[in-house]
Every structure is written in C-alpha cells, then in structure tokens.
Protein backbone atom coordinates (compact mmCIF):
# COMPACT_ATOMS: atom_id res chain seq x y z
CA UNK A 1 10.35 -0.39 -13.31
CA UNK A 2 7.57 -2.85 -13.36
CA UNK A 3 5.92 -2.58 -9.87
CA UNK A 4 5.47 0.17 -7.75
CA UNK A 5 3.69 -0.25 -4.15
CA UNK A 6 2.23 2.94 -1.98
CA UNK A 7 2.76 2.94 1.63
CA UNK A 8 1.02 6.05 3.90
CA UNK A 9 2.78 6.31 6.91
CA UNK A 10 1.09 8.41 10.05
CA UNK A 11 3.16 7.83 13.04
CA UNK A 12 4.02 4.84 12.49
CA UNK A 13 7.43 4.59 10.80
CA UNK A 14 8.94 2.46 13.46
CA UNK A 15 7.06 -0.69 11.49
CA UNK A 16 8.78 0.62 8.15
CA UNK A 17 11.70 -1.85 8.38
CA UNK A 18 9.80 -4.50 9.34
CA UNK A 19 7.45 -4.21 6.69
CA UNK A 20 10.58 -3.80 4.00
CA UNK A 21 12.16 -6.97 5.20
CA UNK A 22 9.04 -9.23 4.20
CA UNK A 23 8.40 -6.87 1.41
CA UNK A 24 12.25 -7.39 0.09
CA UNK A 25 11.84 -11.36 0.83
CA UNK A 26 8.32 -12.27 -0.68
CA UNK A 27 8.87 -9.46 -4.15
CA UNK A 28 12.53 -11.32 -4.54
CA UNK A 29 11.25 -14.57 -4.58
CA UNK A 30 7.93 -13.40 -6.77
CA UNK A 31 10.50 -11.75 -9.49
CA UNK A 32 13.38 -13.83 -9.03
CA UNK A 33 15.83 -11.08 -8.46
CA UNK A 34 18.45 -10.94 -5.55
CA UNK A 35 17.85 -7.15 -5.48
CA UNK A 36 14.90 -5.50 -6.31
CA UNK A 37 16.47 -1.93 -7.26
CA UNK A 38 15.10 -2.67 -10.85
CA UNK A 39 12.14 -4.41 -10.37
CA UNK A 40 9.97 -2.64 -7.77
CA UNK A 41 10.02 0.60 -5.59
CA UNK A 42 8.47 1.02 -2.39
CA UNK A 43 6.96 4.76 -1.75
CA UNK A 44 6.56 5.92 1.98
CA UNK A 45 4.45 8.69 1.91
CA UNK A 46 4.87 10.29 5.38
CA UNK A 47 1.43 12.30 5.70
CA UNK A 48 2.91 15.03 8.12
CA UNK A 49 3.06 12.95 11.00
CA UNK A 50 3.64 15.24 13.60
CA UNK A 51 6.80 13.00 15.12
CA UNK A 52 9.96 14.75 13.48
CA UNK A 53 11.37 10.50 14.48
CA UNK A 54 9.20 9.50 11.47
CA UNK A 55 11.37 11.36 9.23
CA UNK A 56 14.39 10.06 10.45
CA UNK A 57 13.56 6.84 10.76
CA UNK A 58 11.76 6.04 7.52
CA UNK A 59 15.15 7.79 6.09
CA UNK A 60 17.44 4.94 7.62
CA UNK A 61 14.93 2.83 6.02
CA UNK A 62 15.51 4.30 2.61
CA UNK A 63 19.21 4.32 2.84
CA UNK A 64 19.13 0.14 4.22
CA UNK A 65 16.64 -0.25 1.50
CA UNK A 66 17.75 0.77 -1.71
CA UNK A 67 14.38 0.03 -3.42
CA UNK A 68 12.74 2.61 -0.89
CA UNK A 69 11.55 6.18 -1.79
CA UNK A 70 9.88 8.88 0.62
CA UNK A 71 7.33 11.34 -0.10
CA UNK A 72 7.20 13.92 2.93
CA UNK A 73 3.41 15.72 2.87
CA UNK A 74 3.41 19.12 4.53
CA UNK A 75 0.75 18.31 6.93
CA UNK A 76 -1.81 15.21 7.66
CA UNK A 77 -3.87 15.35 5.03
CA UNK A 78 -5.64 11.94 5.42
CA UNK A 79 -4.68 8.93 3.75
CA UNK A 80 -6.47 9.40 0.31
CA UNK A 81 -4.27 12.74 -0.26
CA UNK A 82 -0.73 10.39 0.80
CA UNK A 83 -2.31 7.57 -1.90
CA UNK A 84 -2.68 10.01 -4.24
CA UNK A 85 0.78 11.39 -4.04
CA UNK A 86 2.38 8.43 -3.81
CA UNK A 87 0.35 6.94 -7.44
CA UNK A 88 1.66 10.25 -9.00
CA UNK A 89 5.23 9.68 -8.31
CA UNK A 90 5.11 6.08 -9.03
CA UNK A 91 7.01 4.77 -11.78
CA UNK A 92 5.72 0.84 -12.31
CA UNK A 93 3.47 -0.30 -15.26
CA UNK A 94 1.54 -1.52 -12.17
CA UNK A 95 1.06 0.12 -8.81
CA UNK A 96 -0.18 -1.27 -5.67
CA UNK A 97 -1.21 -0.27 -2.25
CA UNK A 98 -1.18 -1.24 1.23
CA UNK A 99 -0.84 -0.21 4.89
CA UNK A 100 2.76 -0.77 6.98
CA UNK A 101 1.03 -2.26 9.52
CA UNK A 102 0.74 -5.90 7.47
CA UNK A 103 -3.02 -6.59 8.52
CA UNK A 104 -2.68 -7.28 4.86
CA UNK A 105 -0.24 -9.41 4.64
CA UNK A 106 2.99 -8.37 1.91
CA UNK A 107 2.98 -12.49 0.87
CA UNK A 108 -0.62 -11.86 -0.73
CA UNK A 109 0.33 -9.08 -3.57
CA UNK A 110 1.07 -12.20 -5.58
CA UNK A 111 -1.99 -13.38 -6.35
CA UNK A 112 -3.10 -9.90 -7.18
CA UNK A 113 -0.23 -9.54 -9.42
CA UNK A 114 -0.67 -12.97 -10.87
CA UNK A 115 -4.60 -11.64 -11.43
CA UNK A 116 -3.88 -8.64 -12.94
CA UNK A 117 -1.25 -9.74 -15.34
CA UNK A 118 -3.97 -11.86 -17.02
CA UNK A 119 -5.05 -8.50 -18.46
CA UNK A 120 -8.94 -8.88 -17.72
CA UNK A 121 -9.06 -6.12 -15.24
CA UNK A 122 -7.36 -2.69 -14.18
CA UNK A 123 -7.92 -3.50 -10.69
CA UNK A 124 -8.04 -5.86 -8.21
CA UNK A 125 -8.00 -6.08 -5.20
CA UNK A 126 -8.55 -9.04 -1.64
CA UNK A 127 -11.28 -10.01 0.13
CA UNK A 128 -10.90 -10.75 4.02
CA UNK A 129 -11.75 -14.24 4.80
CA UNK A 130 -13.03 -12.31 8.45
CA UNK A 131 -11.55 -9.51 10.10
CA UNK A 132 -9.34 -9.59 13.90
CA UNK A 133 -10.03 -5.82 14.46
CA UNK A 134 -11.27 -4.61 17.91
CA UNK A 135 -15.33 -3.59 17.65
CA UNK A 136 -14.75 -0.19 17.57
CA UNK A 137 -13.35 -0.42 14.05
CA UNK A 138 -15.42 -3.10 12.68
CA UNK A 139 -18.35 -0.91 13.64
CA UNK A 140 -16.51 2.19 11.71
CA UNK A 141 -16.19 0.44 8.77
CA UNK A 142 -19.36 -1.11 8.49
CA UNK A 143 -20.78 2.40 8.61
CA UNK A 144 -18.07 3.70 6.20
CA UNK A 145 -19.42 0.42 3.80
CA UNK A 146 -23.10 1.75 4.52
CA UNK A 147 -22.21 5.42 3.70
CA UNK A 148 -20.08 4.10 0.46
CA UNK A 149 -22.86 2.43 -0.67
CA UNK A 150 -25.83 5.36 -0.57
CA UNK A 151 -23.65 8.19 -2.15
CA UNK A 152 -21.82 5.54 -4.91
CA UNK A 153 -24.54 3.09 -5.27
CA UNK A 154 -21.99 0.92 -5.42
CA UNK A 155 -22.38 -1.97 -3.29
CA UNK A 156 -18.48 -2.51 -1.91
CA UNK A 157 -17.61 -5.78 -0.74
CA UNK A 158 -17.76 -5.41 3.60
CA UNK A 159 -15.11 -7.49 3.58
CA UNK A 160 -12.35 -5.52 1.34
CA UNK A 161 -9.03 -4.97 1.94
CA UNK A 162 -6.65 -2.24 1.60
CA UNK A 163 -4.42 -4.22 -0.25
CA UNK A 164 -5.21 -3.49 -4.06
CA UNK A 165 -3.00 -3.71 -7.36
CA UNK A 166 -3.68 -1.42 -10.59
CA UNK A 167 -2.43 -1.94 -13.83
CA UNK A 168 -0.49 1.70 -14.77
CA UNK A 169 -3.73 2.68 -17.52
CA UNK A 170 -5.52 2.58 -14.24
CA UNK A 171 -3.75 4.83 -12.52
CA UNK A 172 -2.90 7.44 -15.08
C-alpha cells in the first residue's frame, strides 16, 4: 500500500461519494492504475456523528468503493482524536489528510505527493491562494492562528490548509 488518505466525517457522510468519485478519478490517473485497491486506501473516520444515516451511508460507500475503509469512533471526539485514529490504522508509506467537503480540492494531493517523494521533508502541506469562507470562520481561524502561535511559538502560515501529506517515518 503506498498511500493512505484520512477523512473525519461529522454529519456529513452524504458528500462521501462525491468526494470518492474525484478521489478514485484524480489518484487513478496520478498512479496509473484502473483500480486503486492496491495503491491507496481511503479511511472515513466517522467521529460519532450522532445521525445513525452516517453509518449507513458511508457503508454503501465502502462497499461501491473498494479502496474505502471506515473507522466508527464511539462518540464526537473532535477532529484531532478521528485524525489520529485514522493515521494509526493507516497502512501507506505515506499518509495524507483532508476534509470530505473538497474546500481542498482532491486534484491538489499531487503536488504534495510529487513534493514529498523528493525526500527533503516529512511533511508538507498547501497554502490557500485566499480563502471563500463566510466571516464568521475566517475570524475563528485567525484567532485559532493567533492562539497557535503564543502557546507553539510557531508562527503557522494564516493561510494553511487542511490538506497535508506525511511520509510514513512521520507518522509513526
């Protein structure tokens, strides 16, 4: 298995097949395989979305899908928990994340994978040319940056995206 790509799911299954069509069509073309069974996995982790439809549906997912896996959390435990479970079960020498609703775009893990295959890094991860959320979620995450920032002293990019690839080392 050489790629592996965590997906936390919180009520919104219903974009899951969607999201696995353009997932299935741009990771085909990038490995050049008509079926991605041995190439990549896909990991839903449902976060104990409240909806017992989320279950079901990101099941008929899995079983149109064959490349699909689902982790089923107990209860919402935020989406750091669901990332975490989903890096532990994943099986690719590297292992990616992003969200199901495609704000970051599936057609863009190429050029993370082409960037992390040069070996130079264990992560990497996009930069948003500008962001198309509503205020109220601009304004959280420039406080969320501002909060990173004084308890990391790290100075995060504003701009980052959820999208991210890490090489397996990483991970582990």
């Amino acid at each position: 298995m050489r790629y592996s790509f965590v997906v936390p799911i919180y009520q919104d299954a219903a974009l899951a097949e969607a999201f696995c069509v353009e997932f299935e069509r741009m990771m085909g073309e990038y490995v050049g395989a008509a079926s991605l069974i041995d190439e990549a996995e896909l990991i839903f982790v449902n976060d104990g979305s409240p909806d017992p439809a989320n279950s079901a549906t990101l099941e008929a997912v899995a079983a149109r899908f064959g490349f699909v896996r689902i982790i089923e959390l107990s209860r919402n435990f935020g989406q750091h928990i669901a990332l975490t479970a989903g890096y532990e079960h994943a099986r690719g020498d590297y292992v990616g994340m992003l969200n199901v609703d495609m704000e970051d775009p599936p057609d863009q893990i190429p050029l993370l994978l082409d960037e992390i295959r040069k070996g130079q890094a264990g992560m990497v991860y996009g930069l948003r040319a500008e962001r198309h959320s509503p205020w109220h979620m601009r304004l959280t995450s420039v406080m969320f940056h501002w909060v990173m920032t004084r308890l990391t002293g790290w100075d995060m990019p504003p701009n980052v995206s959820t999208l991210r690839v890490m090489t397996r080392q990483f991970v582990d």
